[in-house]
PDB file of N, CA and C in Angstrom:
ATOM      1  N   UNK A   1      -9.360   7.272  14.452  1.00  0.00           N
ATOM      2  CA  UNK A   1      -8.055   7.216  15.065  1.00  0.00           C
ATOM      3  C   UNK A   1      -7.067   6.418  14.198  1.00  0.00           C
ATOM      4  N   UNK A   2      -7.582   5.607  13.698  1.00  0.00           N
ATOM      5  CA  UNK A   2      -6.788   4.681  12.709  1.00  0.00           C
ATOM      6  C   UNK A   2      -6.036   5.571  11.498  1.00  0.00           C
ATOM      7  N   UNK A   3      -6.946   5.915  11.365  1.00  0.00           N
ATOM      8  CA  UNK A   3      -6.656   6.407   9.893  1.00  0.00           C
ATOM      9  C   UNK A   3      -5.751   7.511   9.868  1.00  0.00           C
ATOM     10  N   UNK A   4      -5.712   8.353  10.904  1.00  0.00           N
ATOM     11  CA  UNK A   4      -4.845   9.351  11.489  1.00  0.00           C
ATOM     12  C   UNK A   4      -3.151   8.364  11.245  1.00  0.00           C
ATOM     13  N   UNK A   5      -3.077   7.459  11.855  1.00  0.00           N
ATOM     14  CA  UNK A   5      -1.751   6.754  12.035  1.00  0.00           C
ATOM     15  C   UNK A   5      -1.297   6.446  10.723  1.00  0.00           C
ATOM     16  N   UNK A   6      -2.394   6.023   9.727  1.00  0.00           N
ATOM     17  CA  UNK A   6      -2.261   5.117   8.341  1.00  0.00           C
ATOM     18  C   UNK A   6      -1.715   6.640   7.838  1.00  0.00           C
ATOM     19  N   UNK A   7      -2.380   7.797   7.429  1.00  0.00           N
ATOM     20  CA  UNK A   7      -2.035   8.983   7.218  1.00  0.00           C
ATOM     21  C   UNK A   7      -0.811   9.582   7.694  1.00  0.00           C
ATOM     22  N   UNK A   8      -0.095   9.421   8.759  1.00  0.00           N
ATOM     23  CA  UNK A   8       1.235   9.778   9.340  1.00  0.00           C
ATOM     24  C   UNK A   8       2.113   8.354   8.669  1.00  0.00           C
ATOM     25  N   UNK A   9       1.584   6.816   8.225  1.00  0.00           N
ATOM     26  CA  UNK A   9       2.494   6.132   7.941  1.00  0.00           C
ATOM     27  C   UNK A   9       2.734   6.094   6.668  1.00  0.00           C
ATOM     28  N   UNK A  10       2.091   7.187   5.699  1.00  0.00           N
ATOM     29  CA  UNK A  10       1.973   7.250   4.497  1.00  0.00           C
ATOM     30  C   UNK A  10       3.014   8.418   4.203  1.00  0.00           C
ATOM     31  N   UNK A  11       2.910   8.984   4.892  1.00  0.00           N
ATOM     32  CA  UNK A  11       3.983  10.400   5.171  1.00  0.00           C
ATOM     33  C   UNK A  11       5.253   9.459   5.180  1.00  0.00           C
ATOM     34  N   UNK A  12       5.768   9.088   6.110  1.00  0.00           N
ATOM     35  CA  UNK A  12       7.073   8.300   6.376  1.00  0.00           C
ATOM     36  C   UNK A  12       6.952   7.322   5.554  1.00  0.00           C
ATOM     37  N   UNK A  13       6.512   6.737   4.277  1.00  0.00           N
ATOM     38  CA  UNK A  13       6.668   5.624   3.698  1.00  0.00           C
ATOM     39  C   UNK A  13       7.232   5.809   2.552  1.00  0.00           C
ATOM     40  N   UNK A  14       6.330   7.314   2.152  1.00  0.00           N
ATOM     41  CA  UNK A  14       6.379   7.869   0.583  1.00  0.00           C
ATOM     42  C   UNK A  14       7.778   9.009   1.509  1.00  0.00           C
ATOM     43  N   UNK A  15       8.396   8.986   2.251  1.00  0.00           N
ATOM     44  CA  UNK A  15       9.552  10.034   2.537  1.00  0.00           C
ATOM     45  C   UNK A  15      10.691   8.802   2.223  1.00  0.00           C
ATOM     46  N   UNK A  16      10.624   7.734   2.609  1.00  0.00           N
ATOM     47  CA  UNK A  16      11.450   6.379   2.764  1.00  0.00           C
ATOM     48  C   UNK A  16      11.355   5.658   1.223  1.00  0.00           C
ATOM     49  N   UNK A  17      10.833   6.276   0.427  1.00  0.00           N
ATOM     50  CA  UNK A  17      10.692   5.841  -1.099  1.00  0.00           C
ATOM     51  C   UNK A  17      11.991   5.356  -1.509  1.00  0.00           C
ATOM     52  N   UNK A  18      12.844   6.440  -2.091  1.00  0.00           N
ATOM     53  CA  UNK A  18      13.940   6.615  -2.493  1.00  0.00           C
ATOM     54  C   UNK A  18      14.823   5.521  -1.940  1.00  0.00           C
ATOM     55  N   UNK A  19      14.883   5.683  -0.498  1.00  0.00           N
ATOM     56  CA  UNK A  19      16.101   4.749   0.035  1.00  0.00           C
ATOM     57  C   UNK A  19      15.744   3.044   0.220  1.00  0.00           C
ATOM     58  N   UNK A  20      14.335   3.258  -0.060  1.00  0.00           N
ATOM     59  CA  UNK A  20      13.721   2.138   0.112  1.00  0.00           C
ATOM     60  C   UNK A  20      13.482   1.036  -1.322  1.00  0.00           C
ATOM     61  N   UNK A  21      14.102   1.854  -2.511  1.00  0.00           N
ATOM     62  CA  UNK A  21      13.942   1.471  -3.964  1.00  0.00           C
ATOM     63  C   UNK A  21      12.715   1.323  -4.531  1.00  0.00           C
ATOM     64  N   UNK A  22      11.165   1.242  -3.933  1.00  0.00           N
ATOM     65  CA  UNK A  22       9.887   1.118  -4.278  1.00  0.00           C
ATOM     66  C   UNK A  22       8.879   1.876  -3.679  1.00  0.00           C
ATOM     67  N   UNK A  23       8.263   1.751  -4.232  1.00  0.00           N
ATOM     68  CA  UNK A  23       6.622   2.715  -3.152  1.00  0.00           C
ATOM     69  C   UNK A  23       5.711   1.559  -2.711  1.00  0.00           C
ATOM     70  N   UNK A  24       6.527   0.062  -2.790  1.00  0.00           N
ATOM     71  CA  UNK A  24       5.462  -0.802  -2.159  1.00  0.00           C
ATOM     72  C   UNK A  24       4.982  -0.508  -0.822  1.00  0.00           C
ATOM     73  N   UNK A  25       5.956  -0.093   0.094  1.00  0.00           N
ATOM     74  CA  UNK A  25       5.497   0.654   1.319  1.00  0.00           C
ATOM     75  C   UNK A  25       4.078   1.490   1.636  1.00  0.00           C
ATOM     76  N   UNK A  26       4.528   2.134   0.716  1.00  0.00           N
ATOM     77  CA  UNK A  26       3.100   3.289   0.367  1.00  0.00           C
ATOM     78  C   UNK A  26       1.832   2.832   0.014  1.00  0.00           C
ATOM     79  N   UNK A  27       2.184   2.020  -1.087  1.00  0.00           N
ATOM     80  CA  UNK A  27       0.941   1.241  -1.655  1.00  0.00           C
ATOM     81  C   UNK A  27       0.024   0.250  -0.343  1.00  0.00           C
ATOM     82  N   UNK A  28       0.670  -0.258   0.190  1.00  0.00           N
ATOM     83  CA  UNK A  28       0.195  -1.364   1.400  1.00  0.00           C
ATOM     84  C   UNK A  28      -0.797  -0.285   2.126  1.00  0.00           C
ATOM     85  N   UNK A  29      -0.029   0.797   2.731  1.00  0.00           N
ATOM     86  CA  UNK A  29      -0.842   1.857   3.308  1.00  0.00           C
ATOM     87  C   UNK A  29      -2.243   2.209   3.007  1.00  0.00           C
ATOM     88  N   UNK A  30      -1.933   2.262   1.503  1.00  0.00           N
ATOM     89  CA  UNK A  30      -3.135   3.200   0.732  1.00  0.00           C
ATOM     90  C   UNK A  30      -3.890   2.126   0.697  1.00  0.00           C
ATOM     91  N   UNK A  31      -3.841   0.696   0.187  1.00  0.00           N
ATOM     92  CA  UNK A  31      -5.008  -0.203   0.529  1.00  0.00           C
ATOM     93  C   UNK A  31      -5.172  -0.433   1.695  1.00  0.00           C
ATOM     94  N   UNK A  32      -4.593  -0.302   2.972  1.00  0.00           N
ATOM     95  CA  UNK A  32      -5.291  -0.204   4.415  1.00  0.00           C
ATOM     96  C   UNK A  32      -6.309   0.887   4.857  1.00  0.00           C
ATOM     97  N   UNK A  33      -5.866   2.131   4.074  1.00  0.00           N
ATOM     98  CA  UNK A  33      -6.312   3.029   4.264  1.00  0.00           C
ATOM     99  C   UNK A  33      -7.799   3.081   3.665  1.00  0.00           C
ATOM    100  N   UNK A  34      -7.748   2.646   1.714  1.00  0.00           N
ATOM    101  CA  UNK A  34      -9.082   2.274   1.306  1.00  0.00           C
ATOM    102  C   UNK A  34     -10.153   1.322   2.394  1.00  0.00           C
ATOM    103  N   UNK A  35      -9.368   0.323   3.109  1.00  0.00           N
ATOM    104  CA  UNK A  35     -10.306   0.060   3.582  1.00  0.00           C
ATOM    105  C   UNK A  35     -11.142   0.144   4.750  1.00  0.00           C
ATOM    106  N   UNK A  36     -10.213   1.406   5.196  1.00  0.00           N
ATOM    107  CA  UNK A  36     -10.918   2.062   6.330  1.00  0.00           C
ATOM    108  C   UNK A  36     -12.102   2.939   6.178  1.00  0.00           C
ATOM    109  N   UNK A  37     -11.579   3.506   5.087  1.00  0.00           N
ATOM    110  CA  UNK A  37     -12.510   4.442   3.833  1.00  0.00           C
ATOM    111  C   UNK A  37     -13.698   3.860   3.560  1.00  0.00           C
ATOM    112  N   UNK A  38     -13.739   2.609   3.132  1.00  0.00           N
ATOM    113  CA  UNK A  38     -14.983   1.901   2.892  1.00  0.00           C
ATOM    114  C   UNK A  38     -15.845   1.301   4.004  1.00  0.00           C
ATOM    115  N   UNK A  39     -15.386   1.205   4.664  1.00  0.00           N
ATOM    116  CA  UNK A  39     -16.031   0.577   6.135  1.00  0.00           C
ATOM    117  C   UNK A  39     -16.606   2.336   6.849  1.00  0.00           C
ATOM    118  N   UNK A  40     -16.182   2.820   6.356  1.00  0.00           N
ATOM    119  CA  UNK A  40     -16.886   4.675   6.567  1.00  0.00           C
ATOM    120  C   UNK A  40     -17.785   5.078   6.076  1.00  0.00           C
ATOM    121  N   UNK A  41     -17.892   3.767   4.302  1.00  0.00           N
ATOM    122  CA  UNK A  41     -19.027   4.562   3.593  1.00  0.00           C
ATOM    123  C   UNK A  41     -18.365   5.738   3.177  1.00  0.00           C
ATOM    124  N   UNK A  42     -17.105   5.881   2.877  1.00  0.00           N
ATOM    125  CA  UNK A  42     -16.141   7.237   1.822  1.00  0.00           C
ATOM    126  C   UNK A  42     -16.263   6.761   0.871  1.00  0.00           C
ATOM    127  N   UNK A  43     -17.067   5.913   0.000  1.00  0.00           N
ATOM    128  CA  UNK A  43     -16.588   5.177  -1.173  1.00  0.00           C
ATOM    129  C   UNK A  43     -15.671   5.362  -2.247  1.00  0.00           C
ATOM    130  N   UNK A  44     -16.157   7.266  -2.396  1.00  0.00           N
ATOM    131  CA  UNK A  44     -14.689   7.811  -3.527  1.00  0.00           C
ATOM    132  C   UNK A  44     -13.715   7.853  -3.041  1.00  0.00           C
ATOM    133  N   UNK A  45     -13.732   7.925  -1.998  1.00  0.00           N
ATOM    134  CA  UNK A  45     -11.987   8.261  -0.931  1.00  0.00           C
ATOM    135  C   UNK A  45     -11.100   6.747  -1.150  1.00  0.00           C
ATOM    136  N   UNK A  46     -12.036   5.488  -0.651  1.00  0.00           N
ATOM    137  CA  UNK A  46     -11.941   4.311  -0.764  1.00  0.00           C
ATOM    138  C   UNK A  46     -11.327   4.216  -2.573  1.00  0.00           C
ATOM    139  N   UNK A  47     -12.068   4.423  -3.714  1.00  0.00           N
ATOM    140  CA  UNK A  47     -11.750   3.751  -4.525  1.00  0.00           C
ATOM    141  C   UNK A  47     -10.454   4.794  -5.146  1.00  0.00           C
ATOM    142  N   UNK A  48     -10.256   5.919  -4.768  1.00  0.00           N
ATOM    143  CA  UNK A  48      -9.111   6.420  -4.911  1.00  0.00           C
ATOM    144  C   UNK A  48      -7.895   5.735  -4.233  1.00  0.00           C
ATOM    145  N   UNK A  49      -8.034   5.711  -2.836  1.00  0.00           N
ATOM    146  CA  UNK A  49      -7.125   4.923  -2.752  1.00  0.00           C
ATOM    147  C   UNK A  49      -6.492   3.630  -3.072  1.00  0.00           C
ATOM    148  N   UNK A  50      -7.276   2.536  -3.275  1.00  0.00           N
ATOM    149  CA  UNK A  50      -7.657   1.367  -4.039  1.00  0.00           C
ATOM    150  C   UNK A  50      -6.507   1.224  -5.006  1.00  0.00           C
ATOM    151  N   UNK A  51      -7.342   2.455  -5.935  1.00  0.00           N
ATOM    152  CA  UNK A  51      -7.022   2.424  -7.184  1.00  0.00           C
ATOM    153  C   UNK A  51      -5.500   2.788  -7.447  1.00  0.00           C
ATOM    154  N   UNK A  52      -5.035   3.543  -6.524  1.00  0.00           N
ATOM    155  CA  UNK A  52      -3.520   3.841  -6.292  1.00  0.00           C
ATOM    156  C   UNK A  52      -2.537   2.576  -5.968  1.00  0.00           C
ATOM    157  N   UNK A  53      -3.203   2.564  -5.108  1.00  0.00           N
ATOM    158  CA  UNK A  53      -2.308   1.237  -4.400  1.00  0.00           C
ATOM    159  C   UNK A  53      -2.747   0.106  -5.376  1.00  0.00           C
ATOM    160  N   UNK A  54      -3.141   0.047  -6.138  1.00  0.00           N
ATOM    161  CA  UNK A  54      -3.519  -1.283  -7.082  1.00  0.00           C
ATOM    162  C   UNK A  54      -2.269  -0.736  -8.525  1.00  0.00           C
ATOM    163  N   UNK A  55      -2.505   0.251  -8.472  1.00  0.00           N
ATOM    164  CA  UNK A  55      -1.353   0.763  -9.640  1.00  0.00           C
ATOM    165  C   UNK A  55      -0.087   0.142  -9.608  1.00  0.00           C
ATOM    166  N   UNK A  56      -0.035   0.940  -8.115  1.00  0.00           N
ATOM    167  CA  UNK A  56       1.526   0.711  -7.837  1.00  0.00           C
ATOM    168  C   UNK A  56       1.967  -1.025  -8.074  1.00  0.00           C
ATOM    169  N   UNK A  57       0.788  -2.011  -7.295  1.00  0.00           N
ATOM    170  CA  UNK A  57       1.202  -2.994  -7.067  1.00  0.00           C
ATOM    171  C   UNK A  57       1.362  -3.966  -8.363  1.00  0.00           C
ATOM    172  N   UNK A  58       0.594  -3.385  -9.403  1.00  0.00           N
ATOM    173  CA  UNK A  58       0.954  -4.027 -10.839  1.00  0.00           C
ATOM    174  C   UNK A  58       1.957  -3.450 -10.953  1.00  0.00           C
ATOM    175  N   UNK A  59       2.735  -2.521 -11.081  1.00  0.00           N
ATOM    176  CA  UNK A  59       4.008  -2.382 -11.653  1.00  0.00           C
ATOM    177  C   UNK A  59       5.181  -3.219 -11.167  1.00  0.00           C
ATOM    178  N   UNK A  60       4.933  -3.175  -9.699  1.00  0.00           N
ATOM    179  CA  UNK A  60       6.122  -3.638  -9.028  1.00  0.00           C
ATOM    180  C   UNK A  60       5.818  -5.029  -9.290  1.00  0.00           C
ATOM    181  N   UNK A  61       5.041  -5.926  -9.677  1.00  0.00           N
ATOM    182  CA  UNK A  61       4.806  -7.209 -10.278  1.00  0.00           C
ATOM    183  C   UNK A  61       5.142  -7.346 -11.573  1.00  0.00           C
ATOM    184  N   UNK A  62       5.326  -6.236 -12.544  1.00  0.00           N
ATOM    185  CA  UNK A  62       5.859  -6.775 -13.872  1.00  0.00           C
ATOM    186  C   UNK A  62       6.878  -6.325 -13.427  1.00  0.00           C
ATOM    187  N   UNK A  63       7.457  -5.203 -12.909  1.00  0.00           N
ATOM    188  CA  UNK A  63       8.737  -5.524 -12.806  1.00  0.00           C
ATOM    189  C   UNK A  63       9.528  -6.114 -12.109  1.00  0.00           C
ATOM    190  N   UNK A  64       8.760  -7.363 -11.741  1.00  0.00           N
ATOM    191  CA  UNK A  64       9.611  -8.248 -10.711  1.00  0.00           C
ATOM    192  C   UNK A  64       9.763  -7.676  -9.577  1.00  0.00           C
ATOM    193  N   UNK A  65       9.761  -6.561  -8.643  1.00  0.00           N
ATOM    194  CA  UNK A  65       9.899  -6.044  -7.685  1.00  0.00           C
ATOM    195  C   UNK A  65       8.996  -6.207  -6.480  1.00  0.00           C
ATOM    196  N   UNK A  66       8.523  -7.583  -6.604  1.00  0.00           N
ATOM    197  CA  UNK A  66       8.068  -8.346  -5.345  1.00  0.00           C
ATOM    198  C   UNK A  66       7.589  -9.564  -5.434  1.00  0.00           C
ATOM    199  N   UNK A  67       7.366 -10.251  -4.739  1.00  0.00           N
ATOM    200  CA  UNK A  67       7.174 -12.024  -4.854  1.00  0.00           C
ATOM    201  C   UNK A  67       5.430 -11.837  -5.492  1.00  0.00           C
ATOM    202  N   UNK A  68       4.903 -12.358  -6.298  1.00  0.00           N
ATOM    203  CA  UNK A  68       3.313 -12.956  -6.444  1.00  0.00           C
ATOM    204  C   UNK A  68       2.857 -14.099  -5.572  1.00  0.00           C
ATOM    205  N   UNK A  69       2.034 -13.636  -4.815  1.00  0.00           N
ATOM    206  CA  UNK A  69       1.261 -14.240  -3.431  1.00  0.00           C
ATOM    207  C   UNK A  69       0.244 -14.165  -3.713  1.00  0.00           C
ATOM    208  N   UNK A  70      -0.825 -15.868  -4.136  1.00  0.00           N
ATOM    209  CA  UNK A  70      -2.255 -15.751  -4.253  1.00  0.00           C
ATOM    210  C   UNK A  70      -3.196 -15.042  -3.186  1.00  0.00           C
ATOM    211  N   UNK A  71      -2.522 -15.487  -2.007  1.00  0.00           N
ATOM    212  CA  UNK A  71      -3.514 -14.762  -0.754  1.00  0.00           C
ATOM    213  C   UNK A  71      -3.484 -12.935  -1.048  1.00  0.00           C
ATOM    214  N   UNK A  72      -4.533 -12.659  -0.821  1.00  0.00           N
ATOM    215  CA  UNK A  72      -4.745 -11.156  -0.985  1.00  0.00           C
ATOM    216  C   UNK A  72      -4.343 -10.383  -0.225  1.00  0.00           C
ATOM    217  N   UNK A  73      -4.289 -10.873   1.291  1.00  0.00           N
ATOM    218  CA  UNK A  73      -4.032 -10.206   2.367  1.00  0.00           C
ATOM    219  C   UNK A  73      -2.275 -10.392   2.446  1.00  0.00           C
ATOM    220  N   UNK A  74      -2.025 -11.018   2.351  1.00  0.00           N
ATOM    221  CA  UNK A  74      -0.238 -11.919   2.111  1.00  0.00           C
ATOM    222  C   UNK A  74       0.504 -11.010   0.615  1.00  0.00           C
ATOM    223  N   UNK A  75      -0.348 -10.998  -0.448  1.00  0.00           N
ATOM    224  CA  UNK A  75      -0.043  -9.827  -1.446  1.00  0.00           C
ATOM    225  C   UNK A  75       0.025  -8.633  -0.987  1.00  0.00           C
ATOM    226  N   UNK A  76      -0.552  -8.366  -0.569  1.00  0.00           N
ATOM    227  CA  UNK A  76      -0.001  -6.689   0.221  1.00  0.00           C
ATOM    228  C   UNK A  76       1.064  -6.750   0.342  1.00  0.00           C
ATOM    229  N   UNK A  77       1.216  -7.720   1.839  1.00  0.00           N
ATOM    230  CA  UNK A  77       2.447  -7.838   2.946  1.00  0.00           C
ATOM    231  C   UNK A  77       4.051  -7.637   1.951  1.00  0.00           C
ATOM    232  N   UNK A  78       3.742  -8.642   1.238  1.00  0.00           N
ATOM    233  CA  UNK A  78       5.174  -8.985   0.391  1.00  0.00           C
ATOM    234  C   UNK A  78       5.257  -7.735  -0.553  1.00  0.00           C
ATOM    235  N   UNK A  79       4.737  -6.617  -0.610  1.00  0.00           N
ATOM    236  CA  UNK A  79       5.044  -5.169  -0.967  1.00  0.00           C
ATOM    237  C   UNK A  79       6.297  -4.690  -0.648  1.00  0.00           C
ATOM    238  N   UNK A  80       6.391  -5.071   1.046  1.00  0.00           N
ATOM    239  CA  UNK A  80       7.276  -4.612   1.353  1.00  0.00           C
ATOM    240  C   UNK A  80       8.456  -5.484   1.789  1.00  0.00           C
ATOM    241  N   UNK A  81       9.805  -5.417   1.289  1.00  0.00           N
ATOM    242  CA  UNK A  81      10.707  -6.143   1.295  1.00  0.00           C
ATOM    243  C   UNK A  81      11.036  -6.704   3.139  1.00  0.00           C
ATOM    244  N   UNK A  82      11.855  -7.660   2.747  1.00  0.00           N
ATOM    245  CA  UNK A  82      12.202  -8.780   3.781  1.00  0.00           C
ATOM    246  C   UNK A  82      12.731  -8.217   5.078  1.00  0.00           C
ATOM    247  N   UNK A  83      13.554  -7.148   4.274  1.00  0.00           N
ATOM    248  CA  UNK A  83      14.645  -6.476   5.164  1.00  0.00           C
ATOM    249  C   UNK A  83      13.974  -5.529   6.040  1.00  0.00           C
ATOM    250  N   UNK A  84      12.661  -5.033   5.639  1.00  0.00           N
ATOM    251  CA  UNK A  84      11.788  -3.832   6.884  1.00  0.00           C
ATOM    252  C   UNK A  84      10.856  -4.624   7.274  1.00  0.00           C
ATOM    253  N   UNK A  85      10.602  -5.684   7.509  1.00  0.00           N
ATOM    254  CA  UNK A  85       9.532  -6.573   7.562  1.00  0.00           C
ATOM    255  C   UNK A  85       9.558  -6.842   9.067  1.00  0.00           C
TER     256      UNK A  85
END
């Protein structure tokens, strides 16, 4: 059931790209989503997604396009800007 929602919020996140200036949105998703994936035992599904959302989130870190937060779970969060928060 989860994953159904994460899947519809991935739809509206990556549609909200553009106006939104980043795909940190998206990215947050896709590592929620990996880790629904892995707690399933999907492991390739899991490290695909992972691996996406880990992409994205190095870029938007060299390019300055979000705060660096040691906490892992708190690094996600700050993906997505202040203003949709």
């Amino acid at each position: 059931m989860a994953l159904m929602h994460f899947e519809k919020a991935l739809a509206i996140c990556q549609l909200n790209e553009p106006q939104r200036g980043n795909a940190g949105e998206s990215a947050r998703v896709k590592w929620r989503m990996a880790q629904i994936y892995e707690q399933r035992g999907q492991l390739e599904d899991a490290r695909a997604f992972r691996e996406a959302a880990e992409k994205t989130k190095k870029t938007l870190l060299e390019t300055g396009d979000c705060t660096v937060v040691d906490d892992e779970d708190s690094s996600w969060d700050a993906l997505i800007g202040l203003l949709y928060r």
